[in-house]
PDB file of N, CA and C in Angstrom:
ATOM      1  N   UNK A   1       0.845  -1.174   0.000  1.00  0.00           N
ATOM      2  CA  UNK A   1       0.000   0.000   0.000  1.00  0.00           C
ATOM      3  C   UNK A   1       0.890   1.237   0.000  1.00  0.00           C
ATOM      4  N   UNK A   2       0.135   2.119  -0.930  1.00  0.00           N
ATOM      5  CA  UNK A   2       1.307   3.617  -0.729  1.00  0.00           C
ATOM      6  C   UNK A   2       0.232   4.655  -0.486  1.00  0.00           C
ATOM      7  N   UNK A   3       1.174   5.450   0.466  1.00  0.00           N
ATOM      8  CA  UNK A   3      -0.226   6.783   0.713  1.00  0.00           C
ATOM      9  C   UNK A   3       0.836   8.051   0.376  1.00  0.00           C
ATOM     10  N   UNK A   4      -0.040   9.308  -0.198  1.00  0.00           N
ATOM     11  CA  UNK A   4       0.489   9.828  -0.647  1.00  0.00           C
ATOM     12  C   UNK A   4       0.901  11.175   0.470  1.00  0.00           C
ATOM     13  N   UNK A   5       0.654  10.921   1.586  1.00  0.00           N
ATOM     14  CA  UNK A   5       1.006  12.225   2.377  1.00  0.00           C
ATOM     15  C   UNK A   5       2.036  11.450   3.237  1.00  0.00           C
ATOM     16  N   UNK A   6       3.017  10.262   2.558  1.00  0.00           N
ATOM     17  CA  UNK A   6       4.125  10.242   3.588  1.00  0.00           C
ATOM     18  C   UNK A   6       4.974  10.503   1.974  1.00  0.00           C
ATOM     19  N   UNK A   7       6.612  11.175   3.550  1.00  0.00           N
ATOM     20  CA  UNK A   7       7.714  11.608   2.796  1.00  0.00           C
ATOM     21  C   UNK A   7       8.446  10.438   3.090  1.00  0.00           C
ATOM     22  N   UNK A   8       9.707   9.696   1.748  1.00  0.00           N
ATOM     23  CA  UNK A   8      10.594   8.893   1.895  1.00  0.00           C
ATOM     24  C   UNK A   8      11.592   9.686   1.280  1.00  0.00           C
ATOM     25  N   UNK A   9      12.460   9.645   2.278  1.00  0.00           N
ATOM     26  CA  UNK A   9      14.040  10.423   1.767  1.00  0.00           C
ATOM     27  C   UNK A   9      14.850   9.292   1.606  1.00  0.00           C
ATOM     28  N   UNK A  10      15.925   9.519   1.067  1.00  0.00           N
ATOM     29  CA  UNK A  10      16.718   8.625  -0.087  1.00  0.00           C
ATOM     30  C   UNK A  10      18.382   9.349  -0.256  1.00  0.00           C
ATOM     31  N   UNK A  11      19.135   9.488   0.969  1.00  0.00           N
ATOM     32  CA  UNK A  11      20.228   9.239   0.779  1.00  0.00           C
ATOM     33  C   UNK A  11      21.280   8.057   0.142  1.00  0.00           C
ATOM     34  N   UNK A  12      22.863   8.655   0.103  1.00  0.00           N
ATOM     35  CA  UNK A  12      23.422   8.199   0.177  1.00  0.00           C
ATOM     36  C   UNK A  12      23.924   6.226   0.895  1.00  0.00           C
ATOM     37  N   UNK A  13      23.450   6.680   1.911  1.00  0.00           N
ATOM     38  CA  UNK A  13      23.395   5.724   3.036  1.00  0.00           C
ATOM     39  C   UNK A  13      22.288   5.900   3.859  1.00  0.00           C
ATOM     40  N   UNK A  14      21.390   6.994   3.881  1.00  0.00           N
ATOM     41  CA  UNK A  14      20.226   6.720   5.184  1.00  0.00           C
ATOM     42  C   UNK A  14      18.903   6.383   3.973  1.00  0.00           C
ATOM     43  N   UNK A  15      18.133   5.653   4.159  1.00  0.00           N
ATOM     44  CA  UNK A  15      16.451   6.022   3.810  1.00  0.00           C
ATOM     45  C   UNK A  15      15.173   6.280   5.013  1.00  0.00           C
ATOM     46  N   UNK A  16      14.905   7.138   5.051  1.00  0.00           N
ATOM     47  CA  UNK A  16      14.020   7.765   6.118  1.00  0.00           C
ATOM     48  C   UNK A  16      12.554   7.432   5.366  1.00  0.00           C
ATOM     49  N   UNK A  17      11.560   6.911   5.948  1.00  0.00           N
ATOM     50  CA  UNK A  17      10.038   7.481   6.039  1.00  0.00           C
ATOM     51  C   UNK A  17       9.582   8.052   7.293  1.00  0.00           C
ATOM     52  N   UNK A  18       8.793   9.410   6.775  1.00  0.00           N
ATOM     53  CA  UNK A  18       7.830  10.211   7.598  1.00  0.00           C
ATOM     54  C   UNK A  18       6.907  10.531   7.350  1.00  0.00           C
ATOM     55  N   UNK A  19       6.245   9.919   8.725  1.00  0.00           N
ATOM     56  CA  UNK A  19       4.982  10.609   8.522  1.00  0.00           C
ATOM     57  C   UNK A  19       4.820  11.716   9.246  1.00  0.00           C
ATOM     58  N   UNK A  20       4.071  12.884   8.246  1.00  0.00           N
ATOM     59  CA  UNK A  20       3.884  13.837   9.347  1.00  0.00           C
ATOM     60  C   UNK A  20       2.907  14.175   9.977  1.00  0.00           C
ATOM     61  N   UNK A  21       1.653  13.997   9.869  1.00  0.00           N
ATOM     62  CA  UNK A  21       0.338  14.031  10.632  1.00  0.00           C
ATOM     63  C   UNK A  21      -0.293  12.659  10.493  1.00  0.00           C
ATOM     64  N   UNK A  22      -0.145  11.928  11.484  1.00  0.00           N
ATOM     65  CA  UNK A  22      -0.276  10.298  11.486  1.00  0.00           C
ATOM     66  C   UNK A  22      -2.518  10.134  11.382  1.00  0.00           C
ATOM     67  N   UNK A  23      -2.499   9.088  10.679  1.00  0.00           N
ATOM     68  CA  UNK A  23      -4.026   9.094  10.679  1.00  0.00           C
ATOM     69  C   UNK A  23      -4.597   7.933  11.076  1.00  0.00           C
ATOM     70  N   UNK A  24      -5.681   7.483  11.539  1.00  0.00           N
ATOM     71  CA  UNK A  24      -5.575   5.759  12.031  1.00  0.00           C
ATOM     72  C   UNK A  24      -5.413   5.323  10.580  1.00  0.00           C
ATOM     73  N   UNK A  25      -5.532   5.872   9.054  1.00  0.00           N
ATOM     74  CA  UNK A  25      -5.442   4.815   8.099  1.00  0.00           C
ATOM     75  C   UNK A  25      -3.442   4.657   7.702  1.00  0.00           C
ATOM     76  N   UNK A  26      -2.875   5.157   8.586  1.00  0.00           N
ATOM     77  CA  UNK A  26      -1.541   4.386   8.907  1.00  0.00           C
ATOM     78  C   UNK A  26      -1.256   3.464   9.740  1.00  0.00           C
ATOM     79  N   UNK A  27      -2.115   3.816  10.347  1.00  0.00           N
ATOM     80  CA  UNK A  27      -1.874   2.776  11.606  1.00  0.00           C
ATOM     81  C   UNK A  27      -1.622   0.749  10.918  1.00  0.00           C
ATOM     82  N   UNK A  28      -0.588   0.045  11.511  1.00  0.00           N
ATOM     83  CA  UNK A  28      -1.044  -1.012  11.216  1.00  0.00           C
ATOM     84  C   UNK A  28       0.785  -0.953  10.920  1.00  0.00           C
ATOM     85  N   UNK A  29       1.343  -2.620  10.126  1.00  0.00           N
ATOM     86  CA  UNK A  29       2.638  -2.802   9.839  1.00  0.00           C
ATOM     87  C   UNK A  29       3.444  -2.549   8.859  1.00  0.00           C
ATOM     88  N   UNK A  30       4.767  -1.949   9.194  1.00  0.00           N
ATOM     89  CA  UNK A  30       5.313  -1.233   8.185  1.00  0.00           C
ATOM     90  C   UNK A  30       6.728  -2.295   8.265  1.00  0.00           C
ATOM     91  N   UNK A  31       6.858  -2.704   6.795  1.00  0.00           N
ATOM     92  CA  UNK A  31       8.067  -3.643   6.511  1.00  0.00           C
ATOM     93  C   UNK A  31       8.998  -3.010   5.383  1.00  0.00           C
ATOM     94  N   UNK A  32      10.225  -2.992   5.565  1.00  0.00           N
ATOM     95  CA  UNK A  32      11.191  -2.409   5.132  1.00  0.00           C
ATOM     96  C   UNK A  32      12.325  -3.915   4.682  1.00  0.00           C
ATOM     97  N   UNK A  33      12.703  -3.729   3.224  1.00  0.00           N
ATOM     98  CA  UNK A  33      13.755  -4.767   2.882  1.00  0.00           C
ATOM     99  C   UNK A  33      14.907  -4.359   2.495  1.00  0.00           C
ATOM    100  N   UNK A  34      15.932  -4.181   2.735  1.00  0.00           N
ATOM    101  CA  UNK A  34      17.235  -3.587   2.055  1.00  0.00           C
ATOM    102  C   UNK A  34      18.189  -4.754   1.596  1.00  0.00           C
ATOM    103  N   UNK A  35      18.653  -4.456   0.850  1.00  0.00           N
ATOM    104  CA  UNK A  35      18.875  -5.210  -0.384  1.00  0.00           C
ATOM    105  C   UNK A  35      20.464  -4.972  -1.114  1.00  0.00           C
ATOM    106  N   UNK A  36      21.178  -5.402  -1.343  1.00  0.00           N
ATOM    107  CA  UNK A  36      22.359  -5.007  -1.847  1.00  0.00           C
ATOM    108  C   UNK A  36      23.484  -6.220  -2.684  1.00  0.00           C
ATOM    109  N   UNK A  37      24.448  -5.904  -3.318  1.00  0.00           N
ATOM    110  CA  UNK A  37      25.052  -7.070  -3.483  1.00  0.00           C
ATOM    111  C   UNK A  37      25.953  -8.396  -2.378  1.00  0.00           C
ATOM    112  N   UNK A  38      25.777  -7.972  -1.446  1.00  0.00           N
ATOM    113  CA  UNK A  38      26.337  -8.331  -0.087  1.00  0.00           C
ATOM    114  C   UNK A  38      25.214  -9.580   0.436  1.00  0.00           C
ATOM    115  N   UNK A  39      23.845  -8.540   0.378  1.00  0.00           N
ATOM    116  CA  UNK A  39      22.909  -9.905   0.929  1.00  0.00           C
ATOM    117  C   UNK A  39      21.912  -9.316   1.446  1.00  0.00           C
ATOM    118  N   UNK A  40      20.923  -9.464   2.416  1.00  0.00           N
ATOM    119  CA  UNK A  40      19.164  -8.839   2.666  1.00  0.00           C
ATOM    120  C   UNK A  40      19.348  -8.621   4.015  1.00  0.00           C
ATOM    121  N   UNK A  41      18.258  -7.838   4.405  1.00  0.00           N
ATOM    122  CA  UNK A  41      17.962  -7.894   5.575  1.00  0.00           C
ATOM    123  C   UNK A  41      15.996  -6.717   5.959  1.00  0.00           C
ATOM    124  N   UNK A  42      15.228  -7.495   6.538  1.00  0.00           N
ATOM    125  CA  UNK A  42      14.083  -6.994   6.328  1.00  0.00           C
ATOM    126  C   UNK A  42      13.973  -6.848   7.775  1.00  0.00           C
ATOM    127  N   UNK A  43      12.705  -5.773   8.469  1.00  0.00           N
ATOM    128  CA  UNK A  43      13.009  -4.899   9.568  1.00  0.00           C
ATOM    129  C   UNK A  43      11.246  -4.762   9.414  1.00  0.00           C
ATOM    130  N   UNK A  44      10.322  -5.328  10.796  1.00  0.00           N
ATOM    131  CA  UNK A  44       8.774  -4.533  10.596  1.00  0.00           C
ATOM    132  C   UNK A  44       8.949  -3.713  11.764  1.00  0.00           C
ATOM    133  N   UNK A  45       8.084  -2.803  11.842  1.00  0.00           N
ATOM    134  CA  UNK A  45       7.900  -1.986  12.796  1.00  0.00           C
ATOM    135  C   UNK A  45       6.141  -1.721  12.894  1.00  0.00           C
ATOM    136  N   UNK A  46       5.174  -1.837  14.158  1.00  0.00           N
ATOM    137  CA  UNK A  46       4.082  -1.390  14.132  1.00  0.00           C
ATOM    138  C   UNK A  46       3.616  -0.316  14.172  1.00  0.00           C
ATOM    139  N   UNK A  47       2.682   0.096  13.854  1.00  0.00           N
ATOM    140  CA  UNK A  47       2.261   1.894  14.303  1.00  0.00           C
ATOM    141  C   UNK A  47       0.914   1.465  15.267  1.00  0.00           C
ATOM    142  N   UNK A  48       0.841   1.906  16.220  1.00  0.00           N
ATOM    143  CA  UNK A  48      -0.855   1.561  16.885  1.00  0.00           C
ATOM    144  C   UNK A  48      -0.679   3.163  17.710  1.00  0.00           C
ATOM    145  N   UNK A  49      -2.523   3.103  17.660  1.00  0.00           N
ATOM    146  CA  UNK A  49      -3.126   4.222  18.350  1.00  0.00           C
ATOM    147  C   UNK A  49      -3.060   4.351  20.256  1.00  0.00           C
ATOM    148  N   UNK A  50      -2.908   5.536  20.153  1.00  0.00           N
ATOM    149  CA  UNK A  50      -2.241   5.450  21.854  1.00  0.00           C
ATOM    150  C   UNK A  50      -4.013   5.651  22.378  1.00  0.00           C
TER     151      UNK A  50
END
């Protein structure tokens, strides 16, 4: 799924996503895969409502 009011920055070496005004339709799991000639590594993180 892609929403269009988050920012992904794209360095050199960092990749950042932000969100900046969070909505419950973010809420839920966010999976990240990085990838290279070396080898993988994938990373989830949850978002839930306080």
């Amino acid at each position: 799924m892609r929403f269009i009011d988050v920012q992904v920055e794209d360095t050199a070496d960092i990749c950042r996503l932000t969100i900046p005004y969070v909505m419950p339709y973010h809420f839920g799991t966010f999976t990240v895969l990085c990838e290279n000639e070396v080898g993988r590594a994938v990373a989830s993180a949850e978002l839930l409502p306080l």
